[in-house]
C-alpha atoms as a PDB file:
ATOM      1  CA  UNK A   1       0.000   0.000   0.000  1.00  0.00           C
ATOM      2  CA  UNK A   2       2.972   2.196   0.841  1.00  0.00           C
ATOM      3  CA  UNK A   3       4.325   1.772  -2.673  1.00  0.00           C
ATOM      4  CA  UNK A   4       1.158   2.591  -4.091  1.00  0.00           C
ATOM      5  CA  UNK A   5       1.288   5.704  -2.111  1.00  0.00           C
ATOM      6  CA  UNK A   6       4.575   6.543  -3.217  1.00  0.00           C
ATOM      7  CA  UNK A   7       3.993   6.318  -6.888  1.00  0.00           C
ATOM      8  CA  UNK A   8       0.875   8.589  -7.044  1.00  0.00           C
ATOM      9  CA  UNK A   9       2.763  11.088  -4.973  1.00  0.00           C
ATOM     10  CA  UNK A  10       5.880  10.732  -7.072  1.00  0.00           C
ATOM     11  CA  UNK A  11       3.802  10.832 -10.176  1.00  0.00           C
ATOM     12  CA  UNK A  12       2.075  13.898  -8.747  1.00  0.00           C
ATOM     13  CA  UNK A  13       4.897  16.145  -7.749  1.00  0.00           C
ATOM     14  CA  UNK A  14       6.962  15.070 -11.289  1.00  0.00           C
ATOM     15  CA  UNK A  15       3.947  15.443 -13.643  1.00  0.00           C
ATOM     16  CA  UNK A  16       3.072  18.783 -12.365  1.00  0.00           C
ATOM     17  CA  UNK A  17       6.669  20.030 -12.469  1.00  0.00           C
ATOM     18  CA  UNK A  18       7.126  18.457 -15.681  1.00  0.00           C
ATOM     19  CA  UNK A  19       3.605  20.681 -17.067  1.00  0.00           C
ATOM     20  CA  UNK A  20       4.916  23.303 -15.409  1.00  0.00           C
ATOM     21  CA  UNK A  21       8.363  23.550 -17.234  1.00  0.00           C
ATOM     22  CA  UNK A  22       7.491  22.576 -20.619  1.00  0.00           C
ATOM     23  CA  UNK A  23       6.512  25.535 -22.771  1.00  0.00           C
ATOM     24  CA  UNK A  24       3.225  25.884 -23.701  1.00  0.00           C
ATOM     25  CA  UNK A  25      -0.265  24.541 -22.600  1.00  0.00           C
ATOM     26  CA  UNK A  26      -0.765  20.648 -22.204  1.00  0.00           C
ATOM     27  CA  UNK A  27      -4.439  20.542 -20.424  1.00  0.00           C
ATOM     28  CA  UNK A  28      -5.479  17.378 -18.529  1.00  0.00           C
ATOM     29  CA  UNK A  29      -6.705  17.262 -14.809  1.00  0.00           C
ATOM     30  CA  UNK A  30      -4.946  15.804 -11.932  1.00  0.00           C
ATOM     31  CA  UNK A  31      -5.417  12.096 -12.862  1.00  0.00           C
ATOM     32  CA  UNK A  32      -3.541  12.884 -16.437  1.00  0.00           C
ATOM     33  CA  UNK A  33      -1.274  14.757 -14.558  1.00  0.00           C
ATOM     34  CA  UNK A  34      -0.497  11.772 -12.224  1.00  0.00           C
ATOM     35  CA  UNK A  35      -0.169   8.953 -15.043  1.00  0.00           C
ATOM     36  CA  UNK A  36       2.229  11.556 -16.674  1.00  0.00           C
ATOM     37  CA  UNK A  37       4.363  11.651 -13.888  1.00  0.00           C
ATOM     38  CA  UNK A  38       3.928   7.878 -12.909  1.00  0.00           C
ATOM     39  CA  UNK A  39       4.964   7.373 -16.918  1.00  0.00           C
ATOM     40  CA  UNK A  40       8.049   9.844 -16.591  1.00  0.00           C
ATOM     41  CA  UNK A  41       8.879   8.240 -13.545  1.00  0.00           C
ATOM     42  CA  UNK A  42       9.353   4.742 -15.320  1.00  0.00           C
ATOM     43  CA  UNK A  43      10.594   6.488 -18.262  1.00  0.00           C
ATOM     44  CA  UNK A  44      13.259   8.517 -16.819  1.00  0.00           C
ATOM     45  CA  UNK A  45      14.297   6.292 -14.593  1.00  0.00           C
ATOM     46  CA  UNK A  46      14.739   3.265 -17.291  1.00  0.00           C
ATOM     47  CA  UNK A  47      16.844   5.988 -19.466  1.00  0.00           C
ATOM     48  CA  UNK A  48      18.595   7.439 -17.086  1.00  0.00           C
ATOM     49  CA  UNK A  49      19.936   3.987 -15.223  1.00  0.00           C
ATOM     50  CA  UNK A  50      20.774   2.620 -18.955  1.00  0.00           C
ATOM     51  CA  UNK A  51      22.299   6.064 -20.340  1.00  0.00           C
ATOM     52  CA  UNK A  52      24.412   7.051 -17.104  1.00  0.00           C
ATOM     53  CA  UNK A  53      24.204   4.010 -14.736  1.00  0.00           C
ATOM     54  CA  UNK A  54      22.591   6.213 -12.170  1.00  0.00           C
ATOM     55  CA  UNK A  55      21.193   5.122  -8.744  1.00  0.00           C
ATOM     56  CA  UNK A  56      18.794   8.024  -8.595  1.00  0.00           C
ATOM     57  CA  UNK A  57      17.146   6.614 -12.124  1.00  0.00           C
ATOM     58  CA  UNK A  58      16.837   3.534 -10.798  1.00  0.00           C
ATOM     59  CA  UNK A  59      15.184   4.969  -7.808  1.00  0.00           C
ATOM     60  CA  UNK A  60      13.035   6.875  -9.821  1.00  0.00           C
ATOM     61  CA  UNK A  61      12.275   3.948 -11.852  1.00  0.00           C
ATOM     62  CA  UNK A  62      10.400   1.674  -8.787  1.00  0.00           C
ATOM     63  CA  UNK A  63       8.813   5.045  -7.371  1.00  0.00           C
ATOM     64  CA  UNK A  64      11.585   6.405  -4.574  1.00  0.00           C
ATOM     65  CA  UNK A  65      10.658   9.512  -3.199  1.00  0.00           C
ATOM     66  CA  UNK A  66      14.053  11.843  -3.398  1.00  0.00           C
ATOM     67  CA  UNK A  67      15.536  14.663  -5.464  1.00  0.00           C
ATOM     68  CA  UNK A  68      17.133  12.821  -8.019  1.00  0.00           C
ATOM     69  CA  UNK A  69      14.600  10.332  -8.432  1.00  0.00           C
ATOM     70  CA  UNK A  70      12.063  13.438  -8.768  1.00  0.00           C
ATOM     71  CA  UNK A  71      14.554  15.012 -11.303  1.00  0.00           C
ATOM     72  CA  UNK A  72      14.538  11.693 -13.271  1.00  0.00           C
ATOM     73  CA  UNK A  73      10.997  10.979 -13.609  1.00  0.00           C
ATOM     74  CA  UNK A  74      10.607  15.260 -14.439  1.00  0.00           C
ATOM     75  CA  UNK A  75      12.603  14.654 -17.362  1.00  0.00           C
ATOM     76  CA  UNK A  76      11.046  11.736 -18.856  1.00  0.00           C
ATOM     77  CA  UNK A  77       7.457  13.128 -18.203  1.00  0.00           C
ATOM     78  CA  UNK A  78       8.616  16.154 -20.392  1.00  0.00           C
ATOM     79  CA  UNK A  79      10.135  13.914 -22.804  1.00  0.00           C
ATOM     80  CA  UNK A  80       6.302  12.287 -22.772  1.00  0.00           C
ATOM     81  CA  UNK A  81       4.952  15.600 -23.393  1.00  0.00           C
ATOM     82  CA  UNK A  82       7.490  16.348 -26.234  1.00  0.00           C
ATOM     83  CA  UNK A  83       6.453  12.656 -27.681  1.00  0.00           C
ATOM     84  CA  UNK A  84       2.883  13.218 -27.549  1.00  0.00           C
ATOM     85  CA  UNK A  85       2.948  17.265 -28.556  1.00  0.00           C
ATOM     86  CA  UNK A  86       4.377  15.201 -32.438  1.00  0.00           C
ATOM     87  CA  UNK A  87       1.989  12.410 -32.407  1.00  0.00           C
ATOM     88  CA  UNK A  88      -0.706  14.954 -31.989  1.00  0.00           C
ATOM     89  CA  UNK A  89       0.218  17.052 -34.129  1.00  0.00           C
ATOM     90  CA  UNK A  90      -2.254  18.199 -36.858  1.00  0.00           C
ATOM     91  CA  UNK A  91      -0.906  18.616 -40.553  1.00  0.00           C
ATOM     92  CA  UNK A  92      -1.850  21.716 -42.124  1.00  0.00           C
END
């Protein structure tokens, strides 16, 4: 339950950081803002333990609640918004 706990807060705090930083309006309520985080979290944290061998990526990874596993997760939520602002985008 704990973990649970962790991961919504995690995805919290990093999704609205993450919407926050990124230029630009993405929309959504909390709950999108929480699976963006949650997915940043995973995201970040798989990239950043393969591209640097980081222990705060890994942390981020399983849902750790610190500053580097917050900065981690951050980053990969606003690579999620970068990936989704192109698959969205409309041709004109």
């Amino acid at each position: 339950m704990g973990n649970i706990i962790a991961w919504l807060v995690l995805g919290l705090i990093a999704g609205a950081l993450a919407k926050f930083f990124y230029p630009g309006h993405q929309g959504g309520g909390i709950l999108s803002t929480i699976i963006l985080g949650i997915l940043g979290a995973v995201l970040g944290g798989y990239l950043g333990q393969v591209l640097l061998g980081s222990g705060s990526a890994a942390a981020a990874s399983v849902g750790a609640l610190s500053i580097g596993s917050v900065l981690f997760a951050v980053l990969g939520a606003m690579l999620l918004i970068f990936i989704w602002g192109l698959l969205t985008r409309r041709a004109v």
